[in-house]
PDB file of N, CA and C in Angstrom:
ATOM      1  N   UNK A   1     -33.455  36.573  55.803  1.00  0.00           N
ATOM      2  CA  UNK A   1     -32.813  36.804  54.539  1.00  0.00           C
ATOM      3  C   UNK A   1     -33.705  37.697  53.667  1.00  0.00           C
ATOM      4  N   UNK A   2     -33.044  38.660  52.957  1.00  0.00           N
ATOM      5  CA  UNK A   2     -33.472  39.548  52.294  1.00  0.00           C
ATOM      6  C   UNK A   2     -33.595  39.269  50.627  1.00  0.00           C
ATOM      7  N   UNK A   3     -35.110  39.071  50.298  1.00  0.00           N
ATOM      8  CA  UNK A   3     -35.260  38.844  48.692  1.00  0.00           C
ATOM      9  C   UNK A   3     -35.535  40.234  47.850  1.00  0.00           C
ATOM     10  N   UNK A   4     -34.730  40.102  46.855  1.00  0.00           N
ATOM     11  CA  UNK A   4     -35.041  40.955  46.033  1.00  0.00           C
ATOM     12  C   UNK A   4     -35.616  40.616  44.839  1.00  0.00           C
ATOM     13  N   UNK A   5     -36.121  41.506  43.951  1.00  0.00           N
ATOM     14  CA  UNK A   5     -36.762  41.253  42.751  1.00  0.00           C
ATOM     15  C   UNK A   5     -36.205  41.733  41.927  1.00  0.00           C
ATOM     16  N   UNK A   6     -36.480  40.878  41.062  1.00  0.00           N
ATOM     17  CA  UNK A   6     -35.347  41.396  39.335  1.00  0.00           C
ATOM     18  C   UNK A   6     -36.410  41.841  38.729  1.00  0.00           C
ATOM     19  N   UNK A   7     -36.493  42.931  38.010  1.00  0.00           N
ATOM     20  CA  UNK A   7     -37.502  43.393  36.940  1.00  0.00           C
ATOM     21  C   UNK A   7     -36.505  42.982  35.444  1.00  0.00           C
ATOM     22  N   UNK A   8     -37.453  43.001  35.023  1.00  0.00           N
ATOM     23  CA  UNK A   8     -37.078  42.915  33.476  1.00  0.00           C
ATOM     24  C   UNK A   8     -36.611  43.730  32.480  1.00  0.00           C
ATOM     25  N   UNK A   9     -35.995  43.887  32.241  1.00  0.00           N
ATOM     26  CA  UNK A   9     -35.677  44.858  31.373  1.00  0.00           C
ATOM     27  C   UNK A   9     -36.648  44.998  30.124  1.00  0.00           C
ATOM     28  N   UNK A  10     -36.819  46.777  30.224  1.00  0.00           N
ATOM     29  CA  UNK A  10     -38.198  47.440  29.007  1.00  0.00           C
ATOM     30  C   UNK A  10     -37.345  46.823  27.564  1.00  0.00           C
ATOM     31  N   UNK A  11     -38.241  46.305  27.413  1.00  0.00           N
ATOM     32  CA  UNK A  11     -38.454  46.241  25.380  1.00  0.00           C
ATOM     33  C   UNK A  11     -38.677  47.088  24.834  1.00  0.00           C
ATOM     34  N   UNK A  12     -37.818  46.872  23.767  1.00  0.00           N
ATOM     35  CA  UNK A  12     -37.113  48.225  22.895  1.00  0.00           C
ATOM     36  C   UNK A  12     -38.522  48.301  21.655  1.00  0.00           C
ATOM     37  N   UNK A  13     -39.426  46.945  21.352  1.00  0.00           N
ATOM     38  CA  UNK A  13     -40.119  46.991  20.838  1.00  0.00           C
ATOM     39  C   UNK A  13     -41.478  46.261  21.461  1.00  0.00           C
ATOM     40  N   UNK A  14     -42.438  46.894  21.540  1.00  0.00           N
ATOM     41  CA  UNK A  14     -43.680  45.979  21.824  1.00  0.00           C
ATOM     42  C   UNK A  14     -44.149  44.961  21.499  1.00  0.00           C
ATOM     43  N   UNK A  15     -45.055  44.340  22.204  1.00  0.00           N
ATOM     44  CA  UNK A  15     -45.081  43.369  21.747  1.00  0.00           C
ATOM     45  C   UNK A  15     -46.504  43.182  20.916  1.00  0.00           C
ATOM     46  N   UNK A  16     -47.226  44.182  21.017  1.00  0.00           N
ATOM     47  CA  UNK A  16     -48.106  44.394  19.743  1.00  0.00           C
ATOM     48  C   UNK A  16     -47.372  44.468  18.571  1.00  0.00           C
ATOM     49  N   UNK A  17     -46.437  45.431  18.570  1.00  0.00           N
ATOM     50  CA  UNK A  17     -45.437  45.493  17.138  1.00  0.00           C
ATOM     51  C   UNK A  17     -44.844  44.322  16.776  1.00  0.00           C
ATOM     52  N   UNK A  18     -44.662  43.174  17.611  1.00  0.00           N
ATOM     53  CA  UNK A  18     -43.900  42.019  17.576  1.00  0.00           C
ATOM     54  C   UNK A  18     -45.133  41.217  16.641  1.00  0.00           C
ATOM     55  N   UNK A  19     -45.936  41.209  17.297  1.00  0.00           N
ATOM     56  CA  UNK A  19     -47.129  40.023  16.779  1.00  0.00           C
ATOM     57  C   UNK A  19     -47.900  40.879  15.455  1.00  0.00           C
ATOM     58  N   UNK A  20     -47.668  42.360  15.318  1.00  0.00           N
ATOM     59  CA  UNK A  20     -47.952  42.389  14.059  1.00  0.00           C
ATOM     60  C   UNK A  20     -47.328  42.514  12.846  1.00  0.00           C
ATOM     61  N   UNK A  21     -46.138  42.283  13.729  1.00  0.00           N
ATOM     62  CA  UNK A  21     -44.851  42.388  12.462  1.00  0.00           C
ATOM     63  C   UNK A  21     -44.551  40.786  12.111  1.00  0.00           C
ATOM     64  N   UNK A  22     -44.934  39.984  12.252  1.00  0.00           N
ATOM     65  CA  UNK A  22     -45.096  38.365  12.475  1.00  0.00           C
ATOM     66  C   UNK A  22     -45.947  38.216  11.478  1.00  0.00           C
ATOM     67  N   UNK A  23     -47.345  38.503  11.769  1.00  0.00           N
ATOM     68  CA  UNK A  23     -48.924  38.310  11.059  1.00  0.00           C
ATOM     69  C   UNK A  23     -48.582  39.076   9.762  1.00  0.00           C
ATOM     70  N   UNK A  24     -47.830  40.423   9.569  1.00  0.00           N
ATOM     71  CA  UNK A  24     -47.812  40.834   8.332  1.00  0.00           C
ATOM     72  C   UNK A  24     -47.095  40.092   7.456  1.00  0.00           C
ATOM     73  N   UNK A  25     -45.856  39.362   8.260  1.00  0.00           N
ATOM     74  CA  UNK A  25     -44.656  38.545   7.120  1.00  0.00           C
ATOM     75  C   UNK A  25     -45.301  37.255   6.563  1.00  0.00           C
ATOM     76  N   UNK A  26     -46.193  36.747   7.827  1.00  0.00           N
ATOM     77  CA  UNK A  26     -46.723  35.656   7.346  1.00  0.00           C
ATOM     78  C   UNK A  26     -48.375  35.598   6.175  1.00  0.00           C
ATOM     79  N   UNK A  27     -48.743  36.604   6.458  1.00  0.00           N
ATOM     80  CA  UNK A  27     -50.117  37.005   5.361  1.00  0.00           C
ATOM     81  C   UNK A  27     -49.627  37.327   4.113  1.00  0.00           C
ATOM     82  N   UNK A  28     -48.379  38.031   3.983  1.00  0.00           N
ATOM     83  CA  UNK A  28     -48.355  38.525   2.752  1.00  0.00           C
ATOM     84  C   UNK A  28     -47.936  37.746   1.842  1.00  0.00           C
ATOM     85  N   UNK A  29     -48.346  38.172   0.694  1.00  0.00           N
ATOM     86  CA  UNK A  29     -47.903  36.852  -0.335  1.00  0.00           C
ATOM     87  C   UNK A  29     -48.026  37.969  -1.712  1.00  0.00           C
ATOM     88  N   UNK A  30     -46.388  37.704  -2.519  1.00  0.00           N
ATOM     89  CA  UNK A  30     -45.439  36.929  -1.900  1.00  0.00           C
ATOM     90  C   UNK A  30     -44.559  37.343  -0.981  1.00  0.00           C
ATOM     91  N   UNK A  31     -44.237  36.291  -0.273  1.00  0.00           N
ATOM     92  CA  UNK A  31     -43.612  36.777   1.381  1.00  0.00           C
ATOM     93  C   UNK A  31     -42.727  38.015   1.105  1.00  0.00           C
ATOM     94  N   UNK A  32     -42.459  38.943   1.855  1.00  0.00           N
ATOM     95  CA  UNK A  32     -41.803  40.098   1.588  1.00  0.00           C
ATOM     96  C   UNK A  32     -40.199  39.808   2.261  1.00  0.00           C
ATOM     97  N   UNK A  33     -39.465  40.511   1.363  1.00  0.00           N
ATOM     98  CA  UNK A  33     -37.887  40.332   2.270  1.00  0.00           C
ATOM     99  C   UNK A  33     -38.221  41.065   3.598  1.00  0.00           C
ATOM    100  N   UNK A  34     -37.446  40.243   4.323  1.00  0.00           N
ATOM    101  CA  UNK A  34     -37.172  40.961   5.509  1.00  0.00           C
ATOM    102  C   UNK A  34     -36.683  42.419   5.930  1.00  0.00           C
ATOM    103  N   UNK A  35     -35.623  42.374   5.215  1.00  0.00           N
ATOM    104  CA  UNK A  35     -35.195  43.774   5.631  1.00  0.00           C
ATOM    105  C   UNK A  35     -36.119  44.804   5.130  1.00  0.00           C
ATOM    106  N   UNK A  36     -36.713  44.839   4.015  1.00  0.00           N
ATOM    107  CA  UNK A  36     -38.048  45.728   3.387  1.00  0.00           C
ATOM    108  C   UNK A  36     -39.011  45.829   4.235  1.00  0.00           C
ATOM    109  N   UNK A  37     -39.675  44.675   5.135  1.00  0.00           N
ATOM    110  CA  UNK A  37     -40.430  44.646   5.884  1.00  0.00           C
ATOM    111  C   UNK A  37     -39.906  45.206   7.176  1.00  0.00           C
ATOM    112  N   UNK A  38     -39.127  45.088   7.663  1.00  0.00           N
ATOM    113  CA  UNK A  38     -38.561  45.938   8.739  1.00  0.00           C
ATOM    114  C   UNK A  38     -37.957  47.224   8.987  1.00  0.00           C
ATOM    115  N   UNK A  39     -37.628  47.537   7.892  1.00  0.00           N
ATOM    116  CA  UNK A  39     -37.327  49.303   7.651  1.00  0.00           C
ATOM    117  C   UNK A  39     -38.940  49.354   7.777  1.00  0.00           C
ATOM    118  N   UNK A  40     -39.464  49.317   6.808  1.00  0.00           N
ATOM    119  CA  UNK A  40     -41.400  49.808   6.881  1.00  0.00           C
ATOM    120  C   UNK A  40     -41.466  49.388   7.974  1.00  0.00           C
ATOM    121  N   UNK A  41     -41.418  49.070   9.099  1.00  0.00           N
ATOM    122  CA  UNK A  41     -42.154  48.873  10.274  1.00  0.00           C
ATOM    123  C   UNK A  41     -41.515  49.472  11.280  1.00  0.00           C
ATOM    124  N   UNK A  42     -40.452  50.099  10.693  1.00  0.00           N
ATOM    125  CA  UNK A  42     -39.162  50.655  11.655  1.00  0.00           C
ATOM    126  C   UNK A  42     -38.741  49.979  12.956  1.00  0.00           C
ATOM    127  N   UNK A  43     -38.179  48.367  12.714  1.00  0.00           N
ATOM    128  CA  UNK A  43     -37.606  48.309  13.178  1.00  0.00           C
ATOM    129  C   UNK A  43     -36.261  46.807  13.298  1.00  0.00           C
ATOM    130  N   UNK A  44     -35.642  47.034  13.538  1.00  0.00           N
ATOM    131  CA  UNK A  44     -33.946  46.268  13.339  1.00  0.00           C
ATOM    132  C   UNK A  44     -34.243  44.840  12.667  1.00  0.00           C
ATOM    133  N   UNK A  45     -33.976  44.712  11.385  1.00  0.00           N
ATOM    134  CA  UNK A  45     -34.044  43.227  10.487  1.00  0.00           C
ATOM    135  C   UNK A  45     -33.770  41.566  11.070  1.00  0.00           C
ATOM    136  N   UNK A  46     -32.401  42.324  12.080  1.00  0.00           N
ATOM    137  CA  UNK A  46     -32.771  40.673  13.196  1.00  0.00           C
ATOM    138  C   UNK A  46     -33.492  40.631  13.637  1.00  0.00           C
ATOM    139  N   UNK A  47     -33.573  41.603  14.314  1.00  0.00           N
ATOM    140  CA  UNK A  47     -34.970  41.583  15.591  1.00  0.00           C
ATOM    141  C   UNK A  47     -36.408  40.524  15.076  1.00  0.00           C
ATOM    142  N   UNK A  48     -36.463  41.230  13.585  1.00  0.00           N
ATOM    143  CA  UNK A  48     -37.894  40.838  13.031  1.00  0.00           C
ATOM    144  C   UNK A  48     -37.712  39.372  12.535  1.00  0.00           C
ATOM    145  N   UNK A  49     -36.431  39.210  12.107  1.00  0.00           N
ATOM    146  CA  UNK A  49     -36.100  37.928  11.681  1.00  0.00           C
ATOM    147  C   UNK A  49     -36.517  36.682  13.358  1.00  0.00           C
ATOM    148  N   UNK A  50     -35.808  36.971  13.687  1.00  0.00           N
ATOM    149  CA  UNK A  50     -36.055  36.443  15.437  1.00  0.00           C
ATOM    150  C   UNK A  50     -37.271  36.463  15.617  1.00  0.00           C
ATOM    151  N   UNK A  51     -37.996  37.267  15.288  1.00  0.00           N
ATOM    152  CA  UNK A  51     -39.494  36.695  15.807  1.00  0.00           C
ATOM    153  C   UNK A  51     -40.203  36.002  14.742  1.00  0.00           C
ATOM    154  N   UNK A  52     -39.958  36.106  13.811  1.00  0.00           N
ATOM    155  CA  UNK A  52     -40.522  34.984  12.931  1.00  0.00           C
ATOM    156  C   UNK A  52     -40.031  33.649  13.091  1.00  0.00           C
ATOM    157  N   UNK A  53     -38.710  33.645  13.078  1.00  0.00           N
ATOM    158  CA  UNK A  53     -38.569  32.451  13.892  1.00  0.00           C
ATOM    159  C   UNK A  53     -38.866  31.854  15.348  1.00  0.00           C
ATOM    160  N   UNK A  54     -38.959  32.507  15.809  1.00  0.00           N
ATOM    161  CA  UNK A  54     -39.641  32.308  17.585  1.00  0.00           C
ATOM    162  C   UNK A  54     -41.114  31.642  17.104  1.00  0.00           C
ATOM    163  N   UNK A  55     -41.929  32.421  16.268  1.00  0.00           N
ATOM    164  CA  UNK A  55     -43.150  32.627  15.944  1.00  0.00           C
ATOM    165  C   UNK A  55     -43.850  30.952  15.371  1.00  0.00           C
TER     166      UNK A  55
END
């Protein structure tokens, strides 16, 4: 029987950008809106929302 491998599909954002877009929402004070913080970081307001919550 023949196995194959699934690759993963590339991320649209890194995951350096992930963990510093996390560390910035959570350092800053006072906390910054989201969507402000994610245009400046260029990139999609769920996305960033989602990792703060993951986070």
């Amino acid at each position: 029987m023949r196995r194959t491998s699934t690759m993963a599909a590339p991320r649209k954002y890194s995951l350096e950008l992930r963990e510093r877009a996390v560390r910035m929402y959570r350092t800053t004070a006072p906390k910054p809106q989201i969507e402000k913080l994610a245009i400046d970081l260029g990139v999609h307001p769920e996305a960033l929302r989602g990792w703060i919550r993951q986070a």
